[in-house]
Protein backbone atom coordinates (compact mmCIF):
# COMPACT_ATOMS: atom_id res chain seq x y z
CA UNK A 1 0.00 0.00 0.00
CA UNK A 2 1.27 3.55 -1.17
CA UNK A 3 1.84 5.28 1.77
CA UNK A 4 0.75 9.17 1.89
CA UNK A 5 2.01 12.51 2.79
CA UNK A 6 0.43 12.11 6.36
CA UNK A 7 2.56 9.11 7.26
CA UNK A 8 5.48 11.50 7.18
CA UNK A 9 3.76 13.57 9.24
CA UNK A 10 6.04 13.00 12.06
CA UNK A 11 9.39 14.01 10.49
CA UNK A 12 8.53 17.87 10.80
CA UNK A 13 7.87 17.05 14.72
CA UNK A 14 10.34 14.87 15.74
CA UNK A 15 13.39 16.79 14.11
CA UNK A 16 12.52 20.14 13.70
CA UNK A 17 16.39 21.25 13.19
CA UNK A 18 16.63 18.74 10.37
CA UNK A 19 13.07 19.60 8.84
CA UNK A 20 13.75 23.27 8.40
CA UNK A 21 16.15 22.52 5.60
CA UNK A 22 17.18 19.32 3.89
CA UNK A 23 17.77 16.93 1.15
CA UNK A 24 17.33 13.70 1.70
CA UNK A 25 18.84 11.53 -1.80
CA UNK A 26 18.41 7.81 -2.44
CA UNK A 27 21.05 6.51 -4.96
CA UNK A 28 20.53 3.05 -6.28
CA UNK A 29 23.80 1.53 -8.00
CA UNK A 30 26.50 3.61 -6.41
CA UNK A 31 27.92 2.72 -2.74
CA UNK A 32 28.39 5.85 -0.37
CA UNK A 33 32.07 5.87 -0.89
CA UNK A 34 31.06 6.14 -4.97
CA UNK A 35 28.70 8.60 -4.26
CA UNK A 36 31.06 11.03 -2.22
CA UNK A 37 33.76 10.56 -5.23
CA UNK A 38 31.83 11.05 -7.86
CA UNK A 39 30.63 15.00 -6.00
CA UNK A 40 33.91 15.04 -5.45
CA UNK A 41 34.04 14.94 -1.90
CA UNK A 42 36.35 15.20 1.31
CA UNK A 43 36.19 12.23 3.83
CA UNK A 44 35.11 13.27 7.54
CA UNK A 45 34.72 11.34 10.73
CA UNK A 46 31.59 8.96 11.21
CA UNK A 47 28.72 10.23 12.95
CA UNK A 48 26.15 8.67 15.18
CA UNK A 49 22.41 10.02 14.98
CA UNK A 50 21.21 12.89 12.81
CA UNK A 51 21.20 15.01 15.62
CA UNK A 52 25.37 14.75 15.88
CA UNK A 53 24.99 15.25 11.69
CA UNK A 54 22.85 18.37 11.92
CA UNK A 55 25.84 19.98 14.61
CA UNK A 56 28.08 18.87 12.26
CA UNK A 57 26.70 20.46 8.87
CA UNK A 58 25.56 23.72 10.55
CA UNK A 59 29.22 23.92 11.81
CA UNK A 60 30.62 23.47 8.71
CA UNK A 61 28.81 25.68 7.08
CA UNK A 62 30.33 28.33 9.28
CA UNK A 63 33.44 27.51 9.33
CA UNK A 64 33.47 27.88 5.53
CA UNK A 65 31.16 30.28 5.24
CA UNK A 66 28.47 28.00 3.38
CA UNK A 67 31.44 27.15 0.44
CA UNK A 68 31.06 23.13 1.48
CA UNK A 69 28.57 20.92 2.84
CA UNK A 70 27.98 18.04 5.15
CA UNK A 71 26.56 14.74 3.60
CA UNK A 72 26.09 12.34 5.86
CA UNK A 73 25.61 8.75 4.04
CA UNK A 74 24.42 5.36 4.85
CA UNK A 75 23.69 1.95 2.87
CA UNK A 76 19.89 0.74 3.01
CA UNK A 77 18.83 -2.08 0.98
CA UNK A 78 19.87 -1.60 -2.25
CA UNK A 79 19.91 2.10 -2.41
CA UNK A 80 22.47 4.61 -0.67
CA UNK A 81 21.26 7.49 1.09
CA UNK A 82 22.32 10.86 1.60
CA UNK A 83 21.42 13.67 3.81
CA UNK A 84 22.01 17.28 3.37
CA UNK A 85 20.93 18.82 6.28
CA UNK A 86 20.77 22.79 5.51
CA UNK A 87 22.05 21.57 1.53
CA UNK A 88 20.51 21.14 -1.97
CA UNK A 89 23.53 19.25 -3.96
CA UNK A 90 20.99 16.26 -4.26
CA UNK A 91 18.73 18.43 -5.96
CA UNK A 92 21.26 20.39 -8.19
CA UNK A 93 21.20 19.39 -11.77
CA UNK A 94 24.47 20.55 -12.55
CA UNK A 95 25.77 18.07 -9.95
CA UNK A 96 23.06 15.34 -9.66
CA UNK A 97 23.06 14.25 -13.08
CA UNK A 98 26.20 13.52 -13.95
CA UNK A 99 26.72 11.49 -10.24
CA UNK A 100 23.80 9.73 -11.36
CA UNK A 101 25.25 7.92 -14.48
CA UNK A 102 24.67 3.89 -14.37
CA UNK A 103 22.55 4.46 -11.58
CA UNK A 104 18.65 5.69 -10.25
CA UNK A 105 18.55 9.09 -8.46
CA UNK A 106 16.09 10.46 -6.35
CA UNK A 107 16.19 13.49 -4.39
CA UNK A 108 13.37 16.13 -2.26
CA UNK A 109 14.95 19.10 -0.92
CA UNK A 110 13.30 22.36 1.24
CA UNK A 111 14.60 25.45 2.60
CA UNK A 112 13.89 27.86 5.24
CA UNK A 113 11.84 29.69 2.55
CA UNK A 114 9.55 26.79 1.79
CA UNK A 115 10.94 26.46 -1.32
CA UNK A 116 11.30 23.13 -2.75
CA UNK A 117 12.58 20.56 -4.96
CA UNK A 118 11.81 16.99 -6.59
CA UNK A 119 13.91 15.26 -8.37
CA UNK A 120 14.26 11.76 -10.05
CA UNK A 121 17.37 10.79 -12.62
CA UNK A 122 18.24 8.19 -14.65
CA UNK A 123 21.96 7.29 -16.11
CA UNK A 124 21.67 10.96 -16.45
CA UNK A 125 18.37 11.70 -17.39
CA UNK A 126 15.89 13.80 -15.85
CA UNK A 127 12.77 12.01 -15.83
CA UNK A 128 10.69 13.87 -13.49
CA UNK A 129 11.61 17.30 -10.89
CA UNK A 130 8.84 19.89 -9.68
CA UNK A 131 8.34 22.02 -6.59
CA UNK A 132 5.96 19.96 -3.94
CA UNK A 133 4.05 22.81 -3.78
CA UNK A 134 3.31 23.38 -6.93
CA UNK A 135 2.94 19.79 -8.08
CA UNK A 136 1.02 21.08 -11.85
CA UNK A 137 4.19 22.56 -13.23
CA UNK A 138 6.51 18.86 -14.00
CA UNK A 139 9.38 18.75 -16.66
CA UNK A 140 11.61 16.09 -17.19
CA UNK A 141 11.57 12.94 -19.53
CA UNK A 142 8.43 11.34 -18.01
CA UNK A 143 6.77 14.13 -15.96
CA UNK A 144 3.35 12.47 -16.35
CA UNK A 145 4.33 8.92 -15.26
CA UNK A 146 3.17 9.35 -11.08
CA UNK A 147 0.78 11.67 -11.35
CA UNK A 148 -2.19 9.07 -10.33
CA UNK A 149 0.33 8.13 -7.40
CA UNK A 150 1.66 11.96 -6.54
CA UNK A 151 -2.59 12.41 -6.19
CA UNK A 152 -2.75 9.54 -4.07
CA UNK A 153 -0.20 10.89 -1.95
CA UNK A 154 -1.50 13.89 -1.36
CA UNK A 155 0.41 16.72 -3.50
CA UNK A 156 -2.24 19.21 -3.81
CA UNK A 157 -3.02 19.74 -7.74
CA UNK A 158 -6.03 22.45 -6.48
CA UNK A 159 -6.77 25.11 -3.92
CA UNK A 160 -4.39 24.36 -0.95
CA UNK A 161 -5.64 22.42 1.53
CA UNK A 162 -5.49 23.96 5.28
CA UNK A 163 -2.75 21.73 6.10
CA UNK A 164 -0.40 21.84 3.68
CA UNK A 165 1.31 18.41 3.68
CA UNK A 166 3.50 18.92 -0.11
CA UNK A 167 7.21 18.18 2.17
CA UNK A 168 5.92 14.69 3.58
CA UNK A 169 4.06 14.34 0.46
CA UNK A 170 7.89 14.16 -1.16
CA UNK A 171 9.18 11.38 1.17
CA UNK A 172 6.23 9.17 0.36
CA UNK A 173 7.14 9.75 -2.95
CA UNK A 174 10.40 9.33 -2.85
CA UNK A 175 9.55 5.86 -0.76
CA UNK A 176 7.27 4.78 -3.56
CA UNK A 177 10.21 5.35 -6.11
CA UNK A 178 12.98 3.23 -4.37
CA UNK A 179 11.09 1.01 -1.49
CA UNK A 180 13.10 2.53 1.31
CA UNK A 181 11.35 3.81 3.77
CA UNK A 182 12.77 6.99 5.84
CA UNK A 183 12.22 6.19 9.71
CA UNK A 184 12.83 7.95 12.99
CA UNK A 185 14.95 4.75 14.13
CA UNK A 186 17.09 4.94 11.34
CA UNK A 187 17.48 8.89 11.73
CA UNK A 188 18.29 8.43 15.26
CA UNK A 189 20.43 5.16 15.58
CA UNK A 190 22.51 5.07 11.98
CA UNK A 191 26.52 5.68 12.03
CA UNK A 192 26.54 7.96 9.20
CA UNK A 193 29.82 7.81 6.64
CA UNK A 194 30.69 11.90 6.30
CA UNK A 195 31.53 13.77 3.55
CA UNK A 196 32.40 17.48 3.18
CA UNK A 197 31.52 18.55 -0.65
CA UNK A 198 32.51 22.13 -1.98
CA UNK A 199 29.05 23.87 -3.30
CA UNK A 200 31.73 26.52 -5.02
């Protein structure tokens, strides 16, 4: 059963520092050591929990003045994922496409503006990227080929409903794309693999 924006209700209330501004990627064919090489990145310490990963990227980003970011990685399933916490990289087509060759991308990114981004590669290829808010405007290769799903979800394609649920909307999504399911245990309890990646 497709699971809806309002399962991922939660996320916004349990980590409020991560929720503010993320990108959560799911990479299927590339390891996390593949993954940091390929965006060019610089190896850091593990880290336990997101909390210790949302310290970490927030102090990075001030020690460098916001020219690198934070990944923190992990392998589940088949499918590597990343978190940005505070970042965008996943969500960058400049970068993002070309890390995604041989392999599936899929990335949802907000900031503190409410802006947003989905975004879903192939070997290159955008098949499908829009802002969860505004689910009606879709480019890519295949921007038609969820839309009965994104409605099941709960993307609003009308008026806005009074609880606007388009940011959990985007995990479900992004958990009916790849089968992995994004969970407060494995927030809280992963050892991440760190990477420090220069944005410019």
């Amino acid at each position: 059963m497709t699971k809806t924006g309002a399962d991922y209700a939660w996320f916004e209330n349990d980590f409020p520092d991560l929720a503010e501004a993320y990108c959560f990627t799911l990479v299927r064919g590339l390891s996390p050591d593949d993954v940091a090489s390929r965006l060019e990145g610089r190896v850091e310490k593990p880290l336990r929990g997101i909390a210790a990963v949302v310290d970490a990227a927030f102090a990075q980003h001030d020690l460098t003045d916001g020219a690198s970011q934070l990944m923190a990685m992990t392998t589940v399933g088949g499918w590597t994922l990343l978190i940005e916490p505070n970042g965008y990289l996943g969500v960058t087509e400049g970068r993002a496409l070309p890390a995604s060759a041989g392999a599936s991308w899929v990335s949802h990114f907000v900031n503190v503006n409410a802006v947003g981004t989905f975004l879903s590669a192939q070997d290159q290829v955008l098949r499908l990227c829009f802002d969860p808010m505004f689910p009606e405007d879709r480019w890519g290769t295949a921007p038609d080929e969820f839309l009965d799903v994104m409605r099941q979800i709960g993307f609003h394609f009308e008026e806005a409903p009074e609880t606007d649920l388009s940011s959990p909307a985007a995990f479900a999504l992004a958990e009916h794309l790849t089968g992995v399911a994004i969970t407060p245990a494995l927030l809280q309890d992963t050892t991440f693999t760190c990477a420090t990646i220069r944005i410019r």
